[in-house]
Protein backbone atom coordinates (compact mmCIF):
# COMPACT_ATOMS: atom_id res chain seq x y z
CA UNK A 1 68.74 77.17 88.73
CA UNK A 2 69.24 80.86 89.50
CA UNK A 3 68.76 82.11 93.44
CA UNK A 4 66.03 84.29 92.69
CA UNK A 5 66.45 85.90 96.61
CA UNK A 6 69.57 87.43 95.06
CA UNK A 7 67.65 89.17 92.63
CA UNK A 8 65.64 90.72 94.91
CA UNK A 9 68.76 92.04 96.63
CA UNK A 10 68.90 94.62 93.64
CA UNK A 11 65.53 96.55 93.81
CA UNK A 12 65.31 96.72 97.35
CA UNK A 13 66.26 100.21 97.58
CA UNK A 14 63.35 101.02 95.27
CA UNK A 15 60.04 101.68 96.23
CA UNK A 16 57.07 100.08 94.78
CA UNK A 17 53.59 101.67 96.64
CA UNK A 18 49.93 102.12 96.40
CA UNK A 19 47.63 104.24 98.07
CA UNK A 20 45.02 102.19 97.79
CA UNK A 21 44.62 99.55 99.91
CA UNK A 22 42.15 96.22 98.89
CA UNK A 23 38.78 96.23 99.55
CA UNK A 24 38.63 99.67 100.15
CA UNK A 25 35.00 101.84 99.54
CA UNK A 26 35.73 103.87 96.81
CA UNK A 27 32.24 106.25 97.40
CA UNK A 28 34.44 107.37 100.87
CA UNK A 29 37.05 109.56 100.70
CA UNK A 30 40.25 107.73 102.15
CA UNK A 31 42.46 110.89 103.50
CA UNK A 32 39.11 112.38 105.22
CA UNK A 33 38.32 109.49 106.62
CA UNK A 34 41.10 107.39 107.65
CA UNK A 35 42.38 108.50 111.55
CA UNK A 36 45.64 107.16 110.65
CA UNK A 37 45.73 104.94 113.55
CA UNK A 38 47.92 102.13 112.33
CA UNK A 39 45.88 99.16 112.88
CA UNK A 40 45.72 97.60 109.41
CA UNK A 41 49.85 98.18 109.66
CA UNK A 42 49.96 95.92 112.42
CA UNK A 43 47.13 93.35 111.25
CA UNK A 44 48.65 92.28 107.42
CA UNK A 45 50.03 88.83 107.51
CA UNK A 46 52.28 89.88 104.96
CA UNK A 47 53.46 93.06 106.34
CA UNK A 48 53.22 94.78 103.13
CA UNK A 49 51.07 97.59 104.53
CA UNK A 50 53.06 100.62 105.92
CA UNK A 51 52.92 103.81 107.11
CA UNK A 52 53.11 106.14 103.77
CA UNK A 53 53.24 110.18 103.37
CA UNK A 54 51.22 111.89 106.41
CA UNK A 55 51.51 108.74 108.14
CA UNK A 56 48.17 107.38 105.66
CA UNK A 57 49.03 103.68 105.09
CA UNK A 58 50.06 102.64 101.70
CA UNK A 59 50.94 99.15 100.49
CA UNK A 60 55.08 98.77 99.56
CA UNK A 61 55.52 95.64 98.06
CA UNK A 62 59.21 95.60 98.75
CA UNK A 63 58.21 95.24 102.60
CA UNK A 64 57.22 91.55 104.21
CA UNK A 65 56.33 88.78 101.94
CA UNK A 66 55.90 90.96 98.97
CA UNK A 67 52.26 90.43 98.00
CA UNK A 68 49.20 90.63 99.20
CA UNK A 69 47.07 87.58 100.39
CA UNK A 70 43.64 89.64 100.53
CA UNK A 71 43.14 87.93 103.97
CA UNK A 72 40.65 90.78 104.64
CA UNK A 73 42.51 91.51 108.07
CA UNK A 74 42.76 95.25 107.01
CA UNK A 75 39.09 95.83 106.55
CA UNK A 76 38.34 93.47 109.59
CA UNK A 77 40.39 95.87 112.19
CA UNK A 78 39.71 99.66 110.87
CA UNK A 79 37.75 101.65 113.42
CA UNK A 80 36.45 103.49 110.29
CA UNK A 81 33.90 103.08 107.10
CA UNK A 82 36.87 102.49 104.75
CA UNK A 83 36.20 98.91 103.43
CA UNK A 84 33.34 97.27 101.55
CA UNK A 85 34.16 93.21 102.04
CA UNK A 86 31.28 92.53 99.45
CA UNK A 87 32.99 94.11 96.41
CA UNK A 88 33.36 90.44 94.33
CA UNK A 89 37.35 91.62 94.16
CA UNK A 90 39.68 93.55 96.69
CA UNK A 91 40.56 95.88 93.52
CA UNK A 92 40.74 95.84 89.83
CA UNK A 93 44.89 96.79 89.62
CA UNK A 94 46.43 93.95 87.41
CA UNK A 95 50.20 93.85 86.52
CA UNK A 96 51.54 95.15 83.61
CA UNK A 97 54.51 94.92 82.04
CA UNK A 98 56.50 98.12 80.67
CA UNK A 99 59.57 98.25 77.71
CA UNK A 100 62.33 98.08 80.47
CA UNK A 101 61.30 94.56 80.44
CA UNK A 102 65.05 92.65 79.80
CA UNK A 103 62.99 90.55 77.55
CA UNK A 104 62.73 93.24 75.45
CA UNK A 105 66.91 93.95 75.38
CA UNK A 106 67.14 89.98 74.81
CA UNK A 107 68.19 89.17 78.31
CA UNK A 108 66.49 85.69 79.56
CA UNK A 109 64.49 86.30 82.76
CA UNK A 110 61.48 84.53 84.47
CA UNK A 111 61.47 86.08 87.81
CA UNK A 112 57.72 87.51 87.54
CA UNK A 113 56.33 84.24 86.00
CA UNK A 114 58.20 82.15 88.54
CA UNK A 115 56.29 83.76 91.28
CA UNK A 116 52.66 84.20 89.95
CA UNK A 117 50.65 81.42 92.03
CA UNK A 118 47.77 82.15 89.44
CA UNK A 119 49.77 81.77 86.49
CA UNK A 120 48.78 84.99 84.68
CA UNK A 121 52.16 85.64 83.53
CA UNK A 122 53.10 83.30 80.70
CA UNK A 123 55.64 83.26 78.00
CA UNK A 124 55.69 82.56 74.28
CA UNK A 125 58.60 79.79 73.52
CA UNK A 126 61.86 80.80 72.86
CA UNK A 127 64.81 82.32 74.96
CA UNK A 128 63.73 86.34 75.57
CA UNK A 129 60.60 86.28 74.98
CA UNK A 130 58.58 89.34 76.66
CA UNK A 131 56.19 88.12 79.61
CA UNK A 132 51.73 88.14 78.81
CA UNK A 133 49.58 88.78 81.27
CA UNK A 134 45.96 87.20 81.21
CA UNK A 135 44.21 89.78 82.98
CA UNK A 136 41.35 87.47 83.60
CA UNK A 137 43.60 85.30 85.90
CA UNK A 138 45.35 88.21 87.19
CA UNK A 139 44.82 89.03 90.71
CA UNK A 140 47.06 91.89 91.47
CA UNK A 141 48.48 90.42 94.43
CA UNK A 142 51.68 92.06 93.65
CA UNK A 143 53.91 89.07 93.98
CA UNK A 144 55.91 89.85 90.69
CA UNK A 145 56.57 93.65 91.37
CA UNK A 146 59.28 93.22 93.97
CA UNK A 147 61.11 90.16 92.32
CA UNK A 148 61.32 92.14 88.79
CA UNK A 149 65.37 93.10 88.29
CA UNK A 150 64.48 96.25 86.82
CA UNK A 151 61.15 97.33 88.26
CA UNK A 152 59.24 97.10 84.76
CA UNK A 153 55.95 95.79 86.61
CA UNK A 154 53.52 98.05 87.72
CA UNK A 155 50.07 97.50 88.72
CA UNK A 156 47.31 99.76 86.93
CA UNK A 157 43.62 99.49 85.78
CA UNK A 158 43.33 97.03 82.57
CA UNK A 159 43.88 98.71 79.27
C-alpha cells in the first residue's frame, strides 16, 4: 500500500482556495461586510480557513486537516451578519474532476476516492479508470483537493 502523506508532499506548494466560506448569506455582500477581524481563522477545527487577499478569509485546503468539517464554528464566532445556519447545506460546491486526471494518461491512482468519507468518488473496474462523482452524496468538504497528485479537483457548482 502506497504512503499517501507522500503524495501530498508534491502539491503543497500549490494553492487550492475559496472565497466563500460555508454557510455564508449569499443576499450580504461578503467584502462590505466582513471587518476582517480574524475570528473564524482562529475558530476552524481544521484550520483550513486563512487569511486571503486584503486580509478577507478564504478557505486553502492545503492548510490544517485539509477539509472542511462544517462544524459551524465560523458562523458561530463572526461579530457580523455573514452566515445563515438554516440554509439545509453549508454550500452547493461539489468536486469535479478535470482531464489532468492521471486516469486519463493511464496512470493508476486512488488518492481522491481513498479519502472521500461519503464515498462520492467511485471508480468503474479496471486499472486507470477515471474517478465519478455522485453529486448527490457529494458534500464538498474538500478532502480530495489537497491529496490529488496533480491538482485536477476543483470544487464548482454542479453541471
Amino acid at each position: 500500500m502506497a504512503d499517501l502523506a507522500k503524495r501530498r508532499l508534491f502539491s503543497r506548494g500549490q494553492t487550492i482556495a475559496l472565497v466563500e466560506l460555508p454557510w455564508r448569506d449569499k443576499s450580504v455582500s461578503f467584502t462590505d461586510v466582513c471587518t476582517r477581524c480574524g475570528e473564524c481563522v482562529s475558530a476552524c477545527e481544521t484550520q483550513i480557513i486563512v487569511k486571503g487577499d486584503g486580509g478577507f478569509p478564504t478557505l486553502d485546503f492545503n492548510q490544517g486537516e485539509g477539509e472542511c468539517s462544517f462544524c459551524q464554528q465560523c458562523a458561530a464566532v463572526c461579530p457580523e451578519p455573514l452566515f445563515d445556519l438554516s440554509q439545509p447545506e453549508p454550500w452547493q460546491l461539489k468536486a469535479q474532476i478535470k482531464d489532468t486526471c492521471l486516469a486519463n494518461q493511464k496512470v493508476y491512482c486512488r488518492s481522491c476516492g481513498e479519502h472521500c468519507d461519503s464515498q462520492a468518488i467511485s471508480f468503474k473496474p479496471g486499472i486507470s479508470s477515471v474517478p465519478i462523482i455522485t453529486a448527490a452524496d457529494c458534500s464538498g468538504c474538500g478532502a480530495c483537493l489537497s491529496v490529488c497528485p496533480v491538482q485536477a479537483i476543483v470544487l464548482g457548482q454542479p453541471k
